[in-house]
Protein backbone atom coordinates (compact mmCIF):
# COMPACT_ATOMS: atom_id res chain seq x y z
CA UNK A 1 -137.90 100.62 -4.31
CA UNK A 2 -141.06 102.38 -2.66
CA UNK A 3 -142.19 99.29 -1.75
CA UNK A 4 -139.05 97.72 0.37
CA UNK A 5 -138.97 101.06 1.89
CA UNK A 6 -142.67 100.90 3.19
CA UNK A 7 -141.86 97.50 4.46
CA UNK A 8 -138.89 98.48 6.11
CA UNK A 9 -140.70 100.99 7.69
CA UNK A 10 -143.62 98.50 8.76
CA UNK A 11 -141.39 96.20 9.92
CA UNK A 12 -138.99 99.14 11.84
CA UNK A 13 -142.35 100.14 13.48
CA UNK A 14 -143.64 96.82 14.64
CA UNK A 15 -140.34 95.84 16.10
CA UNK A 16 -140.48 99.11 17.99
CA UNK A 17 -143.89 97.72 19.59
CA UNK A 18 -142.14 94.67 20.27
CA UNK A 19 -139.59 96.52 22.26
CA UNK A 20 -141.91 98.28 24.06
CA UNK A 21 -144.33 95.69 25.25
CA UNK A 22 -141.04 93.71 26.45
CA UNK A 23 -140.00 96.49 27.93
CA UNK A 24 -143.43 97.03 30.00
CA UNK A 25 -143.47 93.26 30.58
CA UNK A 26 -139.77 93.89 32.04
CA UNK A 27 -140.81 96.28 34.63
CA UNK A 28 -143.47 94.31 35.53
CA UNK A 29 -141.62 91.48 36.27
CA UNK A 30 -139.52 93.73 38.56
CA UNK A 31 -142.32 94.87 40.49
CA UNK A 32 -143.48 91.42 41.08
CA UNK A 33 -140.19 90.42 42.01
CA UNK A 34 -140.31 92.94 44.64
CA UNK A 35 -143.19 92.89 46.05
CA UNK A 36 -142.34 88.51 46.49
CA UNK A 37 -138.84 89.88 48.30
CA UNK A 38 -140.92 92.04 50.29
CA UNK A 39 -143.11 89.12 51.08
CA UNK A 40 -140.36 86.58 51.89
CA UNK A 41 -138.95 89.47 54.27
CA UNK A 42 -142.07 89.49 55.64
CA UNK A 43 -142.33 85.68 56.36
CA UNK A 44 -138.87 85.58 57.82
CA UNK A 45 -139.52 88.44 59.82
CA UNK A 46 -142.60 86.18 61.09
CA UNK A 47 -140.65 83.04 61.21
CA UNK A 48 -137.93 84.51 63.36
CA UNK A 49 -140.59 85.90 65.70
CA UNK A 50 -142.45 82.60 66.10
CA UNK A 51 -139.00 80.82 67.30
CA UNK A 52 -138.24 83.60 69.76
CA UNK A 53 -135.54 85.42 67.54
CA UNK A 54 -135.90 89.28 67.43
CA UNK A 55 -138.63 89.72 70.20
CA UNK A 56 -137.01 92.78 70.94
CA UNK A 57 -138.69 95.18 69.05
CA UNK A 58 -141.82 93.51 69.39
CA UNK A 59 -144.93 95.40 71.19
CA UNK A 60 -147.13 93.51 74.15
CA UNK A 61 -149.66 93.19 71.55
CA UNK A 62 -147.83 91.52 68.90
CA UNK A 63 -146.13 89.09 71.84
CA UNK A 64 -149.42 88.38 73.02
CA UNK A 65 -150.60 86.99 69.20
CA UNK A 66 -147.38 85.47 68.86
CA UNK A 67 -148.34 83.46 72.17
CA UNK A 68 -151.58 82.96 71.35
CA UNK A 69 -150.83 81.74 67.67
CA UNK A 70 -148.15 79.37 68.91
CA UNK A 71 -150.75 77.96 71.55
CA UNK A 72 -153.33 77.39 68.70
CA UNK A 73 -149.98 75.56 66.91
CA UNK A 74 -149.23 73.41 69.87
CA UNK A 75 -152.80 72.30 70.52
CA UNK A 76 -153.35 71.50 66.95
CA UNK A 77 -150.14 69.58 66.65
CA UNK A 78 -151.21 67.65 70.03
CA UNK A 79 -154.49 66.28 68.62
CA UNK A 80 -153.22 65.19 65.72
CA UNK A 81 -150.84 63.35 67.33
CA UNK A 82 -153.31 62.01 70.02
CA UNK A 83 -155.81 60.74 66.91
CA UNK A 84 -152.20 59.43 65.23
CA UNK A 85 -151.95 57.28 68.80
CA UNK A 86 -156.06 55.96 68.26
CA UNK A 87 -155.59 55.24 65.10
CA UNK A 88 -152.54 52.88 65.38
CA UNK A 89 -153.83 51.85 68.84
CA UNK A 90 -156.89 50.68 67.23
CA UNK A 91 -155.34 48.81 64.04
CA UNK A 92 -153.11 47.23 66.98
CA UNK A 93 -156.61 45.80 68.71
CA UNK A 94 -157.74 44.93 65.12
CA UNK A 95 -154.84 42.84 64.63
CA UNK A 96 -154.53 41.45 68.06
CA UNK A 97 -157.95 39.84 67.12
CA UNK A 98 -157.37 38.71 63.98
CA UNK A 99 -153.82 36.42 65.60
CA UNK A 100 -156.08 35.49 68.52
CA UNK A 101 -158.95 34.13 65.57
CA UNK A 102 -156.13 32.43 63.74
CA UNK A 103 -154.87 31.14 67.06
CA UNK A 104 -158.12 29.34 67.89
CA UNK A 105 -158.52 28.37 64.18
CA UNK A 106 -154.91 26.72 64.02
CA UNK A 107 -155.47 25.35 67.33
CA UNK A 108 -158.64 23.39 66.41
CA UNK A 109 -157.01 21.98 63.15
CA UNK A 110 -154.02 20.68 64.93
CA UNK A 111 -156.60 19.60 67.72
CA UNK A 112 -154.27 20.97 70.14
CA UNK A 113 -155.93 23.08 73.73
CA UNK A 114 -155.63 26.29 74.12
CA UNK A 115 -153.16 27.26 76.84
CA UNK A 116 -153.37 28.24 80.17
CA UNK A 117 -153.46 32.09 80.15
CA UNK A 118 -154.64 33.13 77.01
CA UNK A 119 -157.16 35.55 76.84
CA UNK A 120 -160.23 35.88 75.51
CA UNK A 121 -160.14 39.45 72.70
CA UNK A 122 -163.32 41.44 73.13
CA UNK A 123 -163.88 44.86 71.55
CA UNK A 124 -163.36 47.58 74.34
CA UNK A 125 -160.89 45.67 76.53
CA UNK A 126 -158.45 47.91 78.63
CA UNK A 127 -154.85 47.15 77.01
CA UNK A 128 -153.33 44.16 78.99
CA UNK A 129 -149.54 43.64 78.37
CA UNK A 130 -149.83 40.14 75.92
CA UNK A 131 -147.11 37.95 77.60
CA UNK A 132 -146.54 37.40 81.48
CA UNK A 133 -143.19 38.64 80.84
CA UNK A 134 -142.38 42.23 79.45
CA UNK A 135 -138.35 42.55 80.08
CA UNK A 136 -137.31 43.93 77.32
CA UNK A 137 -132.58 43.52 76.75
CA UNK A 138 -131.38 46.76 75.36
CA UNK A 139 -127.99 47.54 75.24
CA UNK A 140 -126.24 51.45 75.42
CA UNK A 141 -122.80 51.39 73.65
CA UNK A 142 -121.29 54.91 73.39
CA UNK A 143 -118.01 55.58 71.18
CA UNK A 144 -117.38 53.72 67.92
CA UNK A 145 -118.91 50.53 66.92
CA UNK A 146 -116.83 47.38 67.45
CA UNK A 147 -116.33 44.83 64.10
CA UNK A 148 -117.93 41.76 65.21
């Protein structure tokens, strides 16, 4: 009987611990969960600022970082759209080449000339418009589309 009382004890005791440590990992969790709110406030605070909501209540010195970290922004997001323009401008060349190649190559299967007009592709060549003609038929239809 001594002995199922000692365990119960043990057992009452280390349950007790068990309690505590969830009870310590609890508040811990709480804190973290409000120092992240405080964060997200934080960021949306920020966010607002940077797309002109709530300027109000800013200082001249917080506009002026605001300004100066939206130019930083803009000029970032304009070179990489400038080396997005190379890049496909240059894979463009590359594969203006590589018809022109299998142009001549089909050309002197077939045994047929090469005619009038075509140019010759060489590797910094100013961008010439390909065909003599560049219309280009678009059509603007505004309301709902018609079954054809």
């Amino acid at each position: 009987m001594q002995e199922t009382i000692e365990r119960y004890r043990r057992h009452n005791r280390s349950s007790q611990t068990v309690n505590r440590s969830d009870e310590q990992n609890m508040q811990h969790l709480k804190q973290e969960t409000a120092n992240l709110m405080k964060k997200i406030d934080l960021l949306e605070a920020s966010k607002r600022k940077l797309l002109g909501e709530g300027l109000g209540s800013c200082s001249l010195e917080e506009l002026q970082q605001i300004e100066q970290q939206l130019e930083r922004s803009v000029s970032n997001v304009r070179a990489r759209k400038n080396q997005v323009y190379k890049d496909q401008i240059e894979q463009l060349k590359e594969k203006e080449r590589s018809l022109y190649a299998e142009n001549v190559r089909l050309c002197e299967q077939y045994g047929i000339q090469q005619q009038p007009g075509t140019k010759d592709v060489r590797e910094n060549q100013p961008y010439e418009e390909s065909s003599p003609s560049s219309e280009v038929e678009t059509e603007l239809f505004i309301g709902l589309p018609r079954s054809s």
